[in-house]
N, C-alpha and C. Protein backbone atom coordinates (compact mmCIF):
# COMPACT_ATOMS: atom_id res chain seq x y z
N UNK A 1 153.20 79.60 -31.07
CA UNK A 1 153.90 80.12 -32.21
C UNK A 1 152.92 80.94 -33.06
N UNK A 2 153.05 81.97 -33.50
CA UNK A 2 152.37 82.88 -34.34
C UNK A 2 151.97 82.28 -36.09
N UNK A 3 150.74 82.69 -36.18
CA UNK A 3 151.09 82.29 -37.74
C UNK A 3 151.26 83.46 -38.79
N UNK A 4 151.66 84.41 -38.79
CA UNK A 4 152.06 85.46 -39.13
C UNK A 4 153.33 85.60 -38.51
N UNK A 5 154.49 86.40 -39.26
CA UNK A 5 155.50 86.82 -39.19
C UNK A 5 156.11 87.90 -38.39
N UNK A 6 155.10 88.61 -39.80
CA UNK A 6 154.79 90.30 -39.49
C UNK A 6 153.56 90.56 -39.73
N UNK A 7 153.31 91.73 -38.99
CA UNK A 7 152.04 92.74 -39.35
C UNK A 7 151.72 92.87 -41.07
N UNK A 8 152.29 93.27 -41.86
CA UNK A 8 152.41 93.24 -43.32
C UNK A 8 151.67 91.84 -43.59
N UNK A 9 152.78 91.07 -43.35
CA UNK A 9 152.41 89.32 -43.93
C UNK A 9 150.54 89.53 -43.77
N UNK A 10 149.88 89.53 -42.50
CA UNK A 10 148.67 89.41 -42.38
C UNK A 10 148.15 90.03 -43.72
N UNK A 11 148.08 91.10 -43.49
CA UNK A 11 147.40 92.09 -44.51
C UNK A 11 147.64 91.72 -45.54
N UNK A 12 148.72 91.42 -46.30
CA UNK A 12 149.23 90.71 -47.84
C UNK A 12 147.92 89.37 -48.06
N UNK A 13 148.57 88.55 -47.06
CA UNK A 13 147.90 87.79 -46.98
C UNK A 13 145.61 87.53 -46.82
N UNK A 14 145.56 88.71 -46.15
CA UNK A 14 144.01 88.95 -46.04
C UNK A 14 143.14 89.69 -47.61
N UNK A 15 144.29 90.28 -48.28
CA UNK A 15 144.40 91.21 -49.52
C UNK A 15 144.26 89.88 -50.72
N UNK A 16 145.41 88.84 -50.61
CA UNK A 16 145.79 87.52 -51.44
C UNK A 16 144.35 86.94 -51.38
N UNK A 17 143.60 86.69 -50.35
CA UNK A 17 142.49 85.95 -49.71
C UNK A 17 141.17 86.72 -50.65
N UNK A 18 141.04 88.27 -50.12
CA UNK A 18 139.79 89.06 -50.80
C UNK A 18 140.04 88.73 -52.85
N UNK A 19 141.25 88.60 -52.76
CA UNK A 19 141.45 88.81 -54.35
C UNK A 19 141.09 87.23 -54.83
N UNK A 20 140.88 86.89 -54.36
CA UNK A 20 140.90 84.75 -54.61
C UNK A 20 138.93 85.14 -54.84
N UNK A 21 138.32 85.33 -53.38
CA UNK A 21 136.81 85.45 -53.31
C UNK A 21 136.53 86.35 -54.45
N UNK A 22 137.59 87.50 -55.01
CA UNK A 22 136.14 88.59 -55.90
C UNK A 22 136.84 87.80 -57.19
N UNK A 23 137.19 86.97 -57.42
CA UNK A 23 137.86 86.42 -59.15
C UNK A 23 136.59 84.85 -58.91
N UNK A 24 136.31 84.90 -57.88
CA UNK A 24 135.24 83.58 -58.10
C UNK A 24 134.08 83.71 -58.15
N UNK A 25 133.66 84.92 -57.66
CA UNK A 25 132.94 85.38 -57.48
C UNK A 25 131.97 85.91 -58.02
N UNK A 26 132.87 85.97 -59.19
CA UNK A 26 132.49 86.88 -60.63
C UNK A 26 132.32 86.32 -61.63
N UNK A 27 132.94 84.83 -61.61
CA UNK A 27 132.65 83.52 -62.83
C UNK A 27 131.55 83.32 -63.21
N UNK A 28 130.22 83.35 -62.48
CA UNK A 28 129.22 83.38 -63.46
C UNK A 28 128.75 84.43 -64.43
N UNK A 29 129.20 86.09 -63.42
CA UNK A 29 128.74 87.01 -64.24
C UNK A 29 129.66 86.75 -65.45
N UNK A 30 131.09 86.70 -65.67
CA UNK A 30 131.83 86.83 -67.03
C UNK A 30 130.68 85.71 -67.82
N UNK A 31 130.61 84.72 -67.46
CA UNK A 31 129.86 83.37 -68.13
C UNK A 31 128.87 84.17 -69.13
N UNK A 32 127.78 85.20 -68.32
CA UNK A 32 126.65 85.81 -68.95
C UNK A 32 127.05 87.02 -69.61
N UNK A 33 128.05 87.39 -69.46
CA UNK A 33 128.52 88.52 -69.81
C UNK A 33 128.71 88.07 -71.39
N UNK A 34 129.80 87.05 -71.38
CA UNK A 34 130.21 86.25 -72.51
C UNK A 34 128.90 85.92 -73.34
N UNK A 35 128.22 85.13 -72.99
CA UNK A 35 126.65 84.94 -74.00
C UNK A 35 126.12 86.03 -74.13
N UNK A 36 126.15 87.08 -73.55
CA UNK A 36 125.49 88.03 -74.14
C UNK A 36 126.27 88.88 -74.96
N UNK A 37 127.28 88.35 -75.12
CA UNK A 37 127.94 89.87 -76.24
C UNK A 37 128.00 88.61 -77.55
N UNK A 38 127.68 87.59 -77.33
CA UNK A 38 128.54 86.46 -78.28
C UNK A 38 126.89 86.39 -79.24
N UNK A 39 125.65 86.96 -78.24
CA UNK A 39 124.26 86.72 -78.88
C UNK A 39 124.38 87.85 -79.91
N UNK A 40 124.90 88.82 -79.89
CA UNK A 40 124.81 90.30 -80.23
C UNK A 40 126.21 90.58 -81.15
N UNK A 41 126.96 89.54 -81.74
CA UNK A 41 128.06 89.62 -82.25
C UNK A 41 129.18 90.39 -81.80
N UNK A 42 129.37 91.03 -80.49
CA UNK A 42 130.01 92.38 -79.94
C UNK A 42 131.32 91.64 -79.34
N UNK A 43 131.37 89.94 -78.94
CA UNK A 43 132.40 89.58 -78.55
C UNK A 43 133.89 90.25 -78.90
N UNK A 44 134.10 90.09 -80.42
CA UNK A 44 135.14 90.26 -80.86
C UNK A 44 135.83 92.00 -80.69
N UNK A 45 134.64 92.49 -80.97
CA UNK A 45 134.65 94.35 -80.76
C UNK A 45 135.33 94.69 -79.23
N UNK A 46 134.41 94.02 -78.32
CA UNK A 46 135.11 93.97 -76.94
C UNK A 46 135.99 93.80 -76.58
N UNK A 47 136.57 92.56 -76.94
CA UNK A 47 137.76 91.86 -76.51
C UNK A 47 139.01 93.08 -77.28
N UNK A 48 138.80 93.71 -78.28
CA UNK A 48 139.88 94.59 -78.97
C UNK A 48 139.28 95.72 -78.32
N UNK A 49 138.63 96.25 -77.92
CA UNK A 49 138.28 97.34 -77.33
C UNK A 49 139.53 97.13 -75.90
N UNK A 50 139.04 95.96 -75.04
CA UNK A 50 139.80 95.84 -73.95
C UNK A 50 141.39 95.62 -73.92
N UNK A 51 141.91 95.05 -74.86
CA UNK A 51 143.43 94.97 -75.21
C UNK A 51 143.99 95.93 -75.92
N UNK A 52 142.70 97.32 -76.49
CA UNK A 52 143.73 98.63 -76.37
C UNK A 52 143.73 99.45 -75.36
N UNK A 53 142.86 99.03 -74.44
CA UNK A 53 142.59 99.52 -72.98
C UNK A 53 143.90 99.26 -72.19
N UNK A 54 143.98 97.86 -72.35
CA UNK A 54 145.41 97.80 -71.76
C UNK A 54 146.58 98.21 -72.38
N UNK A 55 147.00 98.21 -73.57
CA UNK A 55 148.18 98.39 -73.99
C UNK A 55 148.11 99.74 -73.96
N UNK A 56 146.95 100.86 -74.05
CA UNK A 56 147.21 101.97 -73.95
C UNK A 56 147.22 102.73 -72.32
N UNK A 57 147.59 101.35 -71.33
CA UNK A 57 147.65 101.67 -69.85
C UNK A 57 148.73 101.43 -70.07
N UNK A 58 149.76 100.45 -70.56
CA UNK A 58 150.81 100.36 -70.24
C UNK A 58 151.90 101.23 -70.75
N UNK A 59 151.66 101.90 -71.99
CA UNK A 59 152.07 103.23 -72.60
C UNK A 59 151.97 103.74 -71.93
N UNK A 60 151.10 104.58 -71.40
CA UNK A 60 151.15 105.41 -70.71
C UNK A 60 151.83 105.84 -69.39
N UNK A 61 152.08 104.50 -68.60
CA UNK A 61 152.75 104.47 -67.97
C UNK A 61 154.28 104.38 -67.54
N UNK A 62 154.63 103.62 -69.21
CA UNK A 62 155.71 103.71 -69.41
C UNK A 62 156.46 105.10 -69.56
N UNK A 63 155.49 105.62 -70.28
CA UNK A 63 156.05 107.22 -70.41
C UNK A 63 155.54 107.83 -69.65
N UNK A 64 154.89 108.21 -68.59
CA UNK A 64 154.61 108.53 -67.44
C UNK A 64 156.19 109.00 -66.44
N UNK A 65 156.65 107.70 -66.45
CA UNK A 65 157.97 107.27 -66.08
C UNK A 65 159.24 107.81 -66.52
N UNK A 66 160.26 108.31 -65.74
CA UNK A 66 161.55 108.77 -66.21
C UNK A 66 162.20 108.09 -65.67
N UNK A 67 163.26 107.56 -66.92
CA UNK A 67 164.43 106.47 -66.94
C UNK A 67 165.69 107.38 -65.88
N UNK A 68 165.62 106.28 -65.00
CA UNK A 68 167.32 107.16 -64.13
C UNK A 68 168.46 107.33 -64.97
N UNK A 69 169.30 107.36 -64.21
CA UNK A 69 170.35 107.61 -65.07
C UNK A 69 171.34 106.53 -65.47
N UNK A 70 171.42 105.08 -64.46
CA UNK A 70 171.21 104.09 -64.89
C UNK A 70 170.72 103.55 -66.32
N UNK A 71 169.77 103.53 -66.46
CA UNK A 71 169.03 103.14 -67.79
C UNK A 71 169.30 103.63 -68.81
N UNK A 72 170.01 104.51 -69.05
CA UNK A 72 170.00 105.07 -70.08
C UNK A 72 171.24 104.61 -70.49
């Protein structure tokens, strides 16, 4: 019996796998990353630096985007 489905499934699945290793991978660097902006007071600057990083990705994308005709 196969343990894959489909061709896809693998790859999802080998993609699910790489994304598990580089998020653990990286736990110590955030760790030092974190003490060093927290030595230098920059924590707080960062962290709002990065959450207009995102909200100004998701703008953008939103309007990027045209509503069908549905949506409207």
């Amino acid at each position: 019996m196969p343990t894959f489905t489909f061709k896809r499934e693998r790859g999802l699945w080998f993609w699910a796998l790489a994304l598990v290793v580089a998020i653990y991978s990286t736990l110590t660097l955030a760790g030092t990353l974190a003490g060093f902006l927290r030595d230098r007071n920059l924590l707080d600057a960062s962290f709002g630096f990065g959450l207009l990083v995102v909200v100004t990705v998701i703008v953008g994308s939103g309007v990027r985007r045209q509503p069908g005709r549905r949506e409207y």
